[in-house]
PDB file of N, CA and C in Angstrom:
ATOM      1  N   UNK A   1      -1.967 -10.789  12.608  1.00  0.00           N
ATOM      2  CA  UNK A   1      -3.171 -10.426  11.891  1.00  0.00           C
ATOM      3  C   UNK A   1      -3.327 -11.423  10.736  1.00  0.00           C
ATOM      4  N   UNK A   2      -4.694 -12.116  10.748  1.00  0.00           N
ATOM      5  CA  UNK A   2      -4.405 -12.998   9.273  1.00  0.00           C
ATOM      6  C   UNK A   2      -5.754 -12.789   8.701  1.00  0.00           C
ATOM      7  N   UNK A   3      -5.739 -13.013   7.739  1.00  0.00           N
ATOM      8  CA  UNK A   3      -6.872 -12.257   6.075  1.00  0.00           C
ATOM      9  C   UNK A   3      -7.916 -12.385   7.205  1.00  0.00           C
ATOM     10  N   UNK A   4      -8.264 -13.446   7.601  1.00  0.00           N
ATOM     11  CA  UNK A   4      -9.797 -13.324   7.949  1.00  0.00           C
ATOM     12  C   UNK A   4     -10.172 -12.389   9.030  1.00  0.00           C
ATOM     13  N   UNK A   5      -9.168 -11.889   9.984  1.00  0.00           N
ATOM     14  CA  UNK A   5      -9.758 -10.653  10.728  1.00  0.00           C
ATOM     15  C   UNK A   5      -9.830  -9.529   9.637  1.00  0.00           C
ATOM     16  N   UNK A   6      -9.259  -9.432   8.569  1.00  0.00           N
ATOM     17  CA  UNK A   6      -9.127  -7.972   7.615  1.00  0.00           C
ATOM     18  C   UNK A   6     -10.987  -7.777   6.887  1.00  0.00           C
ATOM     19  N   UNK A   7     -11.362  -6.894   7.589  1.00  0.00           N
ATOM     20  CA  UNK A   7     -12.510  -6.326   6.845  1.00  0.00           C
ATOM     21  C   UNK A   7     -12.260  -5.581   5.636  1.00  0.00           C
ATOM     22  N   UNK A   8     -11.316  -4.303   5.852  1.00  0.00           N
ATOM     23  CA  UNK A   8     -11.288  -2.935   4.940  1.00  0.00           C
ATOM     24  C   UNK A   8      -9.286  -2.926   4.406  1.00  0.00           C
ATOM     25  N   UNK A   9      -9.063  -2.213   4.071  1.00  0.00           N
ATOM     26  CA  UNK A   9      -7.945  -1.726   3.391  1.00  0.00           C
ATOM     27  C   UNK A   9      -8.164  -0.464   3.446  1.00  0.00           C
ATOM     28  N   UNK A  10      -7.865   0.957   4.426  1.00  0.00           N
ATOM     29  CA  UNK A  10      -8.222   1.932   3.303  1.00  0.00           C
ATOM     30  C   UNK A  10      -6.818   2.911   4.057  1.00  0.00           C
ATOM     31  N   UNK A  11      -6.791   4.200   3.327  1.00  0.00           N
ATOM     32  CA  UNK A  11      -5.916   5.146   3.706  1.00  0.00           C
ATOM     33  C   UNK A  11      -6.140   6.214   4.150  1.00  0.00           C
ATOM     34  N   UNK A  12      -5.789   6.588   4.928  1.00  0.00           N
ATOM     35  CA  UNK A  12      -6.021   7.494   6.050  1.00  0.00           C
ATOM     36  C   UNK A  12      -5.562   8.735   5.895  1.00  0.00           C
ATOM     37  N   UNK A  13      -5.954  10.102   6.051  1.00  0.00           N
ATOM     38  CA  UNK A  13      -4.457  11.429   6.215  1.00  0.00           C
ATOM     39  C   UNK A  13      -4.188  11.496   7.406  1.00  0.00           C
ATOM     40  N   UNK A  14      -2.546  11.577   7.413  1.00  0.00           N
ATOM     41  CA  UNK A  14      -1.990  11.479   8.492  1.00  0.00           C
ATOM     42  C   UNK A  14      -2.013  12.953   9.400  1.00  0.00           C
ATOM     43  N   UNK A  15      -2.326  13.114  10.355  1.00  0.00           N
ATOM     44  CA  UNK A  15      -2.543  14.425  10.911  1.00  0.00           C
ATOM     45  C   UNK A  15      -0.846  15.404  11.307  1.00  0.00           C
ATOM     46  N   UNK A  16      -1.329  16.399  10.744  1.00  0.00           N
ATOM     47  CA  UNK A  16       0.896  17.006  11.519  1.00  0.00           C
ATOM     48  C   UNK A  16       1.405  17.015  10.537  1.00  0.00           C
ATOM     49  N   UNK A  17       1.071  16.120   9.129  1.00  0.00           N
ATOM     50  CA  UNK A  17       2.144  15.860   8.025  1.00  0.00           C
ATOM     51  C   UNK A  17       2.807  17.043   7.218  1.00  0.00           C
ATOM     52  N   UNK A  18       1.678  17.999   7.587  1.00  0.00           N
ATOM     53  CA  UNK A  18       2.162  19.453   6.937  1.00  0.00           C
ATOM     54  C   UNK A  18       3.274  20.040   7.919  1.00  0.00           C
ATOM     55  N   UNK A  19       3.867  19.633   8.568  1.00  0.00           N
ATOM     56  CA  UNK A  19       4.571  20.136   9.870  1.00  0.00           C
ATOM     57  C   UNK A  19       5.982  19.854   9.658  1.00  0.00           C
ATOM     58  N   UNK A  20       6.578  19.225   8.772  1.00  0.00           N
ATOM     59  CA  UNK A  20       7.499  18.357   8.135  1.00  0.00           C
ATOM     60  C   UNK A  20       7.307  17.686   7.010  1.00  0.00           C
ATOM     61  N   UNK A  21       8.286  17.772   5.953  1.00  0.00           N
ATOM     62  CA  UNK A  21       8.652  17.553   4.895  1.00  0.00           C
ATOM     63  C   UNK A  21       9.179  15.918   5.091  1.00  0.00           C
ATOM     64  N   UNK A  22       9.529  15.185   5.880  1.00  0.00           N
ATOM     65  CA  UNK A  22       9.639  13.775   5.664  1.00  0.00           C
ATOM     66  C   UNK A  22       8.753  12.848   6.138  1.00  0.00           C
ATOM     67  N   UNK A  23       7.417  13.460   6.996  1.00  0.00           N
ATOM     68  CA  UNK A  23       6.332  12.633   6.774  1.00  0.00           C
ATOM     69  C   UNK A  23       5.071  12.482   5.591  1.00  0.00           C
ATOM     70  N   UNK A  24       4.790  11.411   5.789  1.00  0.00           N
ATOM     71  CA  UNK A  24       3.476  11.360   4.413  1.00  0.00           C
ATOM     72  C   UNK A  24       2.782  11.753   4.726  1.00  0.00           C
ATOM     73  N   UNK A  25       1.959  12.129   3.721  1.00  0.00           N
ATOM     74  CA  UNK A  25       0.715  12.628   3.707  1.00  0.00           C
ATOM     75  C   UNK A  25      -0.435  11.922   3.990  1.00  0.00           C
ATOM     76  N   UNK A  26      -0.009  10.419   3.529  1.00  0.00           N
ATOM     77  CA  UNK A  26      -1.146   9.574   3.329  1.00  0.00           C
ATOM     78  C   UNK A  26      -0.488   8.439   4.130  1.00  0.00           C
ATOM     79  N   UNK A  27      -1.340   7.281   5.003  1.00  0.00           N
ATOM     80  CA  UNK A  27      -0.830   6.291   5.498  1.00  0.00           C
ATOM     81  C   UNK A  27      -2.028   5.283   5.269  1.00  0.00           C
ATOM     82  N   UNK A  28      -1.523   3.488   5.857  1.00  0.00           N
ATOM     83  CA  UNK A  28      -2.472   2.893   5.674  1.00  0.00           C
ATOM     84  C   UNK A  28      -3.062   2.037   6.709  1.00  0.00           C
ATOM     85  N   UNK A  29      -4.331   1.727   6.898  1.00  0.00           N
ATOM     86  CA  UNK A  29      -4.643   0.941   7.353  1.00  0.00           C
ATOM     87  C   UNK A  29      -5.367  -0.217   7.304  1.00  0.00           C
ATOM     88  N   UNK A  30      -5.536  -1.244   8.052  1.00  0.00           N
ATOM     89  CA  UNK A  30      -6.478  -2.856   8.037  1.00  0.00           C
ATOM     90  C   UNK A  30      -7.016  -2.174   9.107  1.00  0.00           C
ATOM     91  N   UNK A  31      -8.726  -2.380   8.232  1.00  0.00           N
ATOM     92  CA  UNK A  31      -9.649  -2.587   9.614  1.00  0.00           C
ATOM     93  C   UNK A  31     -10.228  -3.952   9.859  1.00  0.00           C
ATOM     94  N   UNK A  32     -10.135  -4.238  11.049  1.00  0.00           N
ATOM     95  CA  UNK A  32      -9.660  -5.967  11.902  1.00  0.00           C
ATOM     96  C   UNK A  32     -11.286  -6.051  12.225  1.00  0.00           C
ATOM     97  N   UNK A  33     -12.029  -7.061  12.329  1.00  0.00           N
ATOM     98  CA  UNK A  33     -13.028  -7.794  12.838  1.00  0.00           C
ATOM     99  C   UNK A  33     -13.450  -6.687  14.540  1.00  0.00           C
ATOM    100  N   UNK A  34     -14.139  -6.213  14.957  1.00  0.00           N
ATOM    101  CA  UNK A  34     -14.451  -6.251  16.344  1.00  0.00           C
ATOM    102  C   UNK A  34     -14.343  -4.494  16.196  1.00  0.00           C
ATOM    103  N   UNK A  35     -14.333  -3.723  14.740  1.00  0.00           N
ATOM    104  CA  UNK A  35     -13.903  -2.563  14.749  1.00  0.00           C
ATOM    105  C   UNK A  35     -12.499  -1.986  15.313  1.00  0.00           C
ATOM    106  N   UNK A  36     -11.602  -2.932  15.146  1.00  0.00           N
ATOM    107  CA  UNK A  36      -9.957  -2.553  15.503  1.00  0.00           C
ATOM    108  C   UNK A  36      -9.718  -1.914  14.487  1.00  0.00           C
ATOM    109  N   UNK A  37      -8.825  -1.528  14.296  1.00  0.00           N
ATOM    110  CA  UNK A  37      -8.127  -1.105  13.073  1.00  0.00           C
ATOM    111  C   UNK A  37      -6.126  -1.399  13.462  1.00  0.00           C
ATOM    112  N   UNK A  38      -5.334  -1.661  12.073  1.00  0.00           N
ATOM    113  CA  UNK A  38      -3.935  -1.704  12.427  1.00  0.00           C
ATOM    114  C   UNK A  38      -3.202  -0.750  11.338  1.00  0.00           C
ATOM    115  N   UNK A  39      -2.248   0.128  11.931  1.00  0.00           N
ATOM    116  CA  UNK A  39      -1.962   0.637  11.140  1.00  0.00           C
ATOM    117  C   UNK A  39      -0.434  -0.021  10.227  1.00  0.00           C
ATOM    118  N   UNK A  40      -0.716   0.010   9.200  1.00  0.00           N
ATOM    119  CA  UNK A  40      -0.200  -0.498   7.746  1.00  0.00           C
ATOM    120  C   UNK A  40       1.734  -0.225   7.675  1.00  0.00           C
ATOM    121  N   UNK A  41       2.717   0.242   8.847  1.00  0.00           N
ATOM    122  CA  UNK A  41       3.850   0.816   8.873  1.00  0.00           C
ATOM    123  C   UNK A  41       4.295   1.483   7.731  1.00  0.00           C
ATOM    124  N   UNK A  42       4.458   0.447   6.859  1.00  0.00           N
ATOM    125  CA  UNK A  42       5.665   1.310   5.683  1.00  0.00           C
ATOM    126  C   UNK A  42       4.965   1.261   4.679  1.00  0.00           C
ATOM    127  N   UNK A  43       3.529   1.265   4.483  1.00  0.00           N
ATOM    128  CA  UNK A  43       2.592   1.382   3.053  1.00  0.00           C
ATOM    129  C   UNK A  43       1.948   3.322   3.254  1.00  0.00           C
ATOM    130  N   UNK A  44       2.786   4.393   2.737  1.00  0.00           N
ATOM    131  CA  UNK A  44       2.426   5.108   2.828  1.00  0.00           C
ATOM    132  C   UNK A  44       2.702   6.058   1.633  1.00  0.00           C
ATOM    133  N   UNK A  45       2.380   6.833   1.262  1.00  0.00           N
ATOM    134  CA  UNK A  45       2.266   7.666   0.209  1.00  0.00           C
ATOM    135  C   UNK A  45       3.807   8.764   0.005  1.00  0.00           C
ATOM    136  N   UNK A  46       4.782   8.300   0.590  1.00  0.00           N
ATOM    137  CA  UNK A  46       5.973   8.347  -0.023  1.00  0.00           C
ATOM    138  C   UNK A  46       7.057   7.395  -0.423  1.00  0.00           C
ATOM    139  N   UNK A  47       6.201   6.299  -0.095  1.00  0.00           N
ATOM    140  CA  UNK A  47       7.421   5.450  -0.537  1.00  0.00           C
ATOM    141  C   UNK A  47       6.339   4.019  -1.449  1.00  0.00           C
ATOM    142  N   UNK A  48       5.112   4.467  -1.653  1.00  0.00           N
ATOM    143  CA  UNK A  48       4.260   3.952  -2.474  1.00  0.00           C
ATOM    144  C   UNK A  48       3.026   4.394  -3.098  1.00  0.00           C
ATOM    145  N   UNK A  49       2.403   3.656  -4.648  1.00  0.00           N
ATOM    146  CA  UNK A  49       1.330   4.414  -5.493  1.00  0.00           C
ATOM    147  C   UNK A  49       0.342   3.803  -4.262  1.00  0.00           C
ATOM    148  N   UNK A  50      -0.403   4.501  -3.264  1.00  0.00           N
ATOM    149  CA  UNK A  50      -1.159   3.793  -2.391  1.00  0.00           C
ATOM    150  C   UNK A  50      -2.460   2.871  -2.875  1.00  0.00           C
ATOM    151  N   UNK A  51      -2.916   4.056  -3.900  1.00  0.00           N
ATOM    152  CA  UNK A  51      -3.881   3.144  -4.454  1.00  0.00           C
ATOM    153  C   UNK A  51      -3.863   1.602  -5.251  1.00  0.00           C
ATOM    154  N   UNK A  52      -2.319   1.352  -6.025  1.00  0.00           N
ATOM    155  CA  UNK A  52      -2.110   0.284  -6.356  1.00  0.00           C
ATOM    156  C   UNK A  52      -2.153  -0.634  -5.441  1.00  0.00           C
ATOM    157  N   UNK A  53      -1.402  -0.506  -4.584  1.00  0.00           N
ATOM    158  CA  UNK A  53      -0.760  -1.543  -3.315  1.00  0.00           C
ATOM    159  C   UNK A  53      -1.985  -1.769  -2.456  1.00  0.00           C
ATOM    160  N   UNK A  54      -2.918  -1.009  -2.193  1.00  0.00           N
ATOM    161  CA  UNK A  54      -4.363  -1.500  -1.945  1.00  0.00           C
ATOM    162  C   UNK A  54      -5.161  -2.408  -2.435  1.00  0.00           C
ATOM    163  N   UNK A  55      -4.811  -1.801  -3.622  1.00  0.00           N
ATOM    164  CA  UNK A  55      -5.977  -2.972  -4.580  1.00  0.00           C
ATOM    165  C   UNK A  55      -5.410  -4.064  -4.629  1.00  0.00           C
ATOM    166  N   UNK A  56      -4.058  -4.635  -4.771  1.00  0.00           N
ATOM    167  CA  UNK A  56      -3.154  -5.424  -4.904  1.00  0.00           C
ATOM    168  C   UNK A  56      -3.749  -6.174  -3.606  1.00  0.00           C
ATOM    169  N   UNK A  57      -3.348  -5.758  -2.347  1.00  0.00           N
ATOM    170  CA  UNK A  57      -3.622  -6.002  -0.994  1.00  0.00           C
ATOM    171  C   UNK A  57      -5.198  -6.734  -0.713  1.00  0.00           C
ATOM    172  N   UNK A  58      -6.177  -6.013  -1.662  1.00  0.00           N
ATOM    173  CA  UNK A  58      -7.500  -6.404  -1.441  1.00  0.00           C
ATOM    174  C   UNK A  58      -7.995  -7.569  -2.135  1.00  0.00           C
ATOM    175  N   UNK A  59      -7.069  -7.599  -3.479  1.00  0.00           N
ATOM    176  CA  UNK A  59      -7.678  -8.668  -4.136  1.00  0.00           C
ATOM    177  C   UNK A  59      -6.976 -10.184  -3.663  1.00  0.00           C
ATOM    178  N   UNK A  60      -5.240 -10.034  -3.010  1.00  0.00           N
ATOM    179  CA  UNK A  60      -4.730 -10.918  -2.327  1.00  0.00           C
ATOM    180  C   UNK A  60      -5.601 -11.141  -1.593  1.00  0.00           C
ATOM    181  N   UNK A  61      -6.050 -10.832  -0.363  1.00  0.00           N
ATOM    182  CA  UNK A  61      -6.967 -11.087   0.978  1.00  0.00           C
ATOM    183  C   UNK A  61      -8.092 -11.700   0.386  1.00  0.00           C
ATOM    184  N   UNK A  62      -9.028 -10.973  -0.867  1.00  0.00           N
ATOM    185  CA  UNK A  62     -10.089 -12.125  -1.243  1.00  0.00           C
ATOM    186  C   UNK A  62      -9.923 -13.359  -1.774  1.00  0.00           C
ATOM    187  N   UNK A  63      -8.635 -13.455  -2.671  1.00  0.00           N
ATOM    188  CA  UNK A  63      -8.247 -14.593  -2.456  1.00  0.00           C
ATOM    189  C   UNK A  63      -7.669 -15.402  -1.911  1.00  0.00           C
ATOM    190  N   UNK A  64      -7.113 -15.248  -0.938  1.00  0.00           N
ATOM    191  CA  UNK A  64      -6.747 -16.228   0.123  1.00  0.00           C
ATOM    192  C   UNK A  64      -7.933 -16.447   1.434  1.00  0.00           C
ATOM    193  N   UNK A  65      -8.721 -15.319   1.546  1.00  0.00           N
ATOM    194  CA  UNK A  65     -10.166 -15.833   2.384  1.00  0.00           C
ATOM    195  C   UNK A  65     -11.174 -16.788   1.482  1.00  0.00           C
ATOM    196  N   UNK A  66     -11.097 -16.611   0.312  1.00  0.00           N
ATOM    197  CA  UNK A  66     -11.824 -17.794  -0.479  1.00  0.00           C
ATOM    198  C   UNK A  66     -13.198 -17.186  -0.528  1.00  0.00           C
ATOM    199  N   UNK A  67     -14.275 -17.450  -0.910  1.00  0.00           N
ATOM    200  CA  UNK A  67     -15.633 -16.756  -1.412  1.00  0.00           C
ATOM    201  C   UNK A  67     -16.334 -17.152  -0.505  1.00  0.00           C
ATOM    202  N   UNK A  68     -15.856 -17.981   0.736  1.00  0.00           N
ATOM    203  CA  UNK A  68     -17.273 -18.775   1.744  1.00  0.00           C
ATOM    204  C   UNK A  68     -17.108 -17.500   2.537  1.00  0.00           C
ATOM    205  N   UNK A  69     -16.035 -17.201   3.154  1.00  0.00           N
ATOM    206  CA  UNK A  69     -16.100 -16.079   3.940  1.00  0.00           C
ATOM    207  C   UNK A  69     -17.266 -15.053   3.674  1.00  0.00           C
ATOM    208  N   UNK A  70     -17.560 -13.904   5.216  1.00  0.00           N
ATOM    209  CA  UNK A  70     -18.685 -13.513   4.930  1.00  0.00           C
ATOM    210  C   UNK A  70     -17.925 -12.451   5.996  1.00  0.00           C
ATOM    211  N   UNK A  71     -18.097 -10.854   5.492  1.00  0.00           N
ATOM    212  CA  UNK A  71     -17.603  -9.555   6.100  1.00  0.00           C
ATOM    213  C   UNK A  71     -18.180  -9.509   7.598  1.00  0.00           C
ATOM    214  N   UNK A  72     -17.769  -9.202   8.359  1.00  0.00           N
ATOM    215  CA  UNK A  72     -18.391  -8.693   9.757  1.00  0.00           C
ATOM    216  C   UNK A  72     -19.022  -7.169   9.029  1.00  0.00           C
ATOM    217  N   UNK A  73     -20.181  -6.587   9.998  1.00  0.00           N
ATOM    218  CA  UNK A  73     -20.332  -5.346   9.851  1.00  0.00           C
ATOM    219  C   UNK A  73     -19.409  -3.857   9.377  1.00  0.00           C
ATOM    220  N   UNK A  74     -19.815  -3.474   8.557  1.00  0.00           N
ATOM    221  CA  UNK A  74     -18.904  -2.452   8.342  1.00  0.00           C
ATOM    222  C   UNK A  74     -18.212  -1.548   9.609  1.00  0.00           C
ATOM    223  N   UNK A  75     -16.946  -1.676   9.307  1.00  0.00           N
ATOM    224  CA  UNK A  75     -16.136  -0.976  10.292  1.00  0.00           C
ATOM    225  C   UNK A  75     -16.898   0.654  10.261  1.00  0.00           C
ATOM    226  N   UNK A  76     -16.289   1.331  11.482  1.00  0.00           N
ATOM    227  CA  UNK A  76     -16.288   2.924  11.354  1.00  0.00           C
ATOM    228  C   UNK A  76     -15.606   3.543  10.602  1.00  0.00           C
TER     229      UNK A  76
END
């Protein structure tokens, strides 16, 4: 996956999580060019502030896509 397929950053609730005490609540994902989406493995809301590591994540990706870049359509 590299910056320029990454449209979105966002976090998801994980479905079941109430079902067990060692899954998160919250997980993450990249939504990819073509409406893919990937899910994010170990960026999840127990073992990180999600919202930091997003923003962190989003402002890396705009800067390394550089300002010419131009979003595909908003994902679903």
């Amino acid at each position: 996956m590299a910056w320029e397929e990454v449209q979105d950053i966002r976090p998801e609730p994980l479905r079941g999580s109430d079902l067990s005490a060692f899954l998160p609540n919250v997980v993450v994902y990249a939504y990819l060019a073509g409406g893919r989406r990937k899910l994010l493995m170990h960026l999840n809301d127990k073992a990180y502030d999600i919202d930091h590591e997003i923003a962190v994540m989003r402002a890396a990706g705009a800067e390394l896509r550089g300002t010419g870049s131009v979003p595909d359509a908003p994902v679903a």
